[in-house]
Protein backbone atom coordinates (compact mmCIF):
# COMPACT_ATOMS: atom_id res chain seq x y z
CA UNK A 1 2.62 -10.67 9.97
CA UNK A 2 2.00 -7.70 12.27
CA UNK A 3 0.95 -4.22 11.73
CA UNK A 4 4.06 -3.11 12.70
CA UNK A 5 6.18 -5.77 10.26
CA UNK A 6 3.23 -4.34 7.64
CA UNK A 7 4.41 -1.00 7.99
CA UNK A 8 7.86 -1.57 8.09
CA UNK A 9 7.69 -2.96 4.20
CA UNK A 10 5.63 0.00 3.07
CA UNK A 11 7.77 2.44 4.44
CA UNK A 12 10.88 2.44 2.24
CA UNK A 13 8.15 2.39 -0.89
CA UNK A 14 6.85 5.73 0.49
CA UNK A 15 10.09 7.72 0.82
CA UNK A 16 11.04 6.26 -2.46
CA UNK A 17 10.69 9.09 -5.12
CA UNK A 18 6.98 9.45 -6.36
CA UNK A 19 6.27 9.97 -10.21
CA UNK A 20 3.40 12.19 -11.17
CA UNK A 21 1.09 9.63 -11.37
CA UNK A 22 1.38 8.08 -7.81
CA UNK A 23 1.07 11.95 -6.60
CA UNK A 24 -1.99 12.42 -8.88
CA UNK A 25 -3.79 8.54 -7.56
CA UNK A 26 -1.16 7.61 -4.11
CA UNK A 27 0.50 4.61 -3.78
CA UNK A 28 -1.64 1.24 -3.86
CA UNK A 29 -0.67 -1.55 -1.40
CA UNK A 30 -2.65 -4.85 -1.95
CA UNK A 31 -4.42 -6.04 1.10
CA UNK A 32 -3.29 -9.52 1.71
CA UNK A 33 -5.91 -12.08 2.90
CA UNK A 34 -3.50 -12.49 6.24
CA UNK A 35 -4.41 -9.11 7.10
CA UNK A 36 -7.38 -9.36 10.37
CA UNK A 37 -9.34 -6.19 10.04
CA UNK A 38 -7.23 -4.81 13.19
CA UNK A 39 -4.36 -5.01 11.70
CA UNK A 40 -6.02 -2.67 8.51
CA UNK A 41 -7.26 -0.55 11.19
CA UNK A 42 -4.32 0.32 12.96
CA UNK A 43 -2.04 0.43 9.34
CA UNK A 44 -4.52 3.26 8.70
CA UNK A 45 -4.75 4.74 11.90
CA UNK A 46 -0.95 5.01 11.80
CA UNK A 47 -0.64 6.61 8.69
CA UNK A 48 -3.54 8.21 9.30
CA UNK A 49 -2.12 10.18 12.31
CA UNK A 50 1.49 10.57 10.93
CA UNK A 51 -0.86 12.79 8.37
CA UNK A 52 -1.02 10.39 5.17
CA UNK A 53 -4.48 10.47 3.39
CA UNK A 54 -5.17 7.00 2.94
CA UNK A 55 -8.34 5.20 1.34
CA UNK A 56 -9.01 1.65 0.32
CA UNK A 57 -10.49 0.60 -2.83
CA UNK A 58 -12.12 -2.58 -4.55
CA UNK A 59 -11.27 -4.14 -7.30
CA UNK A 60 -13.91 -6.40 -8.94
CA UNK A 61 -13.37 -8.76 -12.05
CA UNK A 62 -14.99 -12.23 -12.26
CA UNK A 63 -12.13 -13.86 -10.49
CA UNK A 64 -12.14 -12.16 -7.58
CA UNK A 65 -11.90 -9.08 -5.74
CA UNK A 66 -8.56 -7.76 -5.05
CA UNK A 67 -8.75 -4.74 -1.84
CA UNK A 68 -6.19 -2.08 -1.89
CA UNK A 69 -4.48 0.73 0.40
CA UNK A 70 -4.34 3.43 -1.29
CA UNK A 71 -1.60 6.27 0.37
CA UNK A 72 -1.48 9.76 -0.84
CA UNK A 73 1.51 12.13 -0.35
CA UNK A 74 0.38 14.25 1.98
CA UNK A 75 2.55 17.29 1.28
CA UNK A 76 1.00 16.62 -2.53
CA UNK A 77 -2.06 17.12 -1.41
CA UNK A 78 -1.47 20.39 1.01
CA UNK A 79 -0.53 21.89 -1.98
CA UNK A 80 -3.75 21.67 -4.26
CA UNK A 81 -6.19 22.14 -1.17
């Protein structure tokens, strides 16, 4: 899967309607083991410069570790700045 096929499915899940909570924490997208580090890279870079706040975050249990994307709204969060 490419970056661009990547960003194509999370898309439509951003300009679905956002409850409070996903404006409060963003929207988490699980980082799938397929994913090279470029691809991440330019997923972020993209949303990144379309002027999305994104972050990823770890997950640790004693399983596994799951990695996330985590996208914030970014009109949320040029309100509370």
């Amino acid at each position: 899967m490419s970056a661009g096929d990547i960003i194509k499915s999370i898309n439509p899940i951003l300009e679905a309607t956002w409850t409070k909570k996903q404006l409060h924490k963003g929207k988490w997208f699980e980082i799938q083991s397929s994913w090279t580090p470029n691809i991440i890279q330019t997923i972020v870079s993209q949303y990144k410069d379309a002027g999305w706040r994104v972050a990823r975050h770890a997950e640790l249990t004693q399983k596994c570790t799951r990695i996330f994307l985590v996208i914030a709204h970014p009109k949320y969060y040029e309100s509370v700045r």
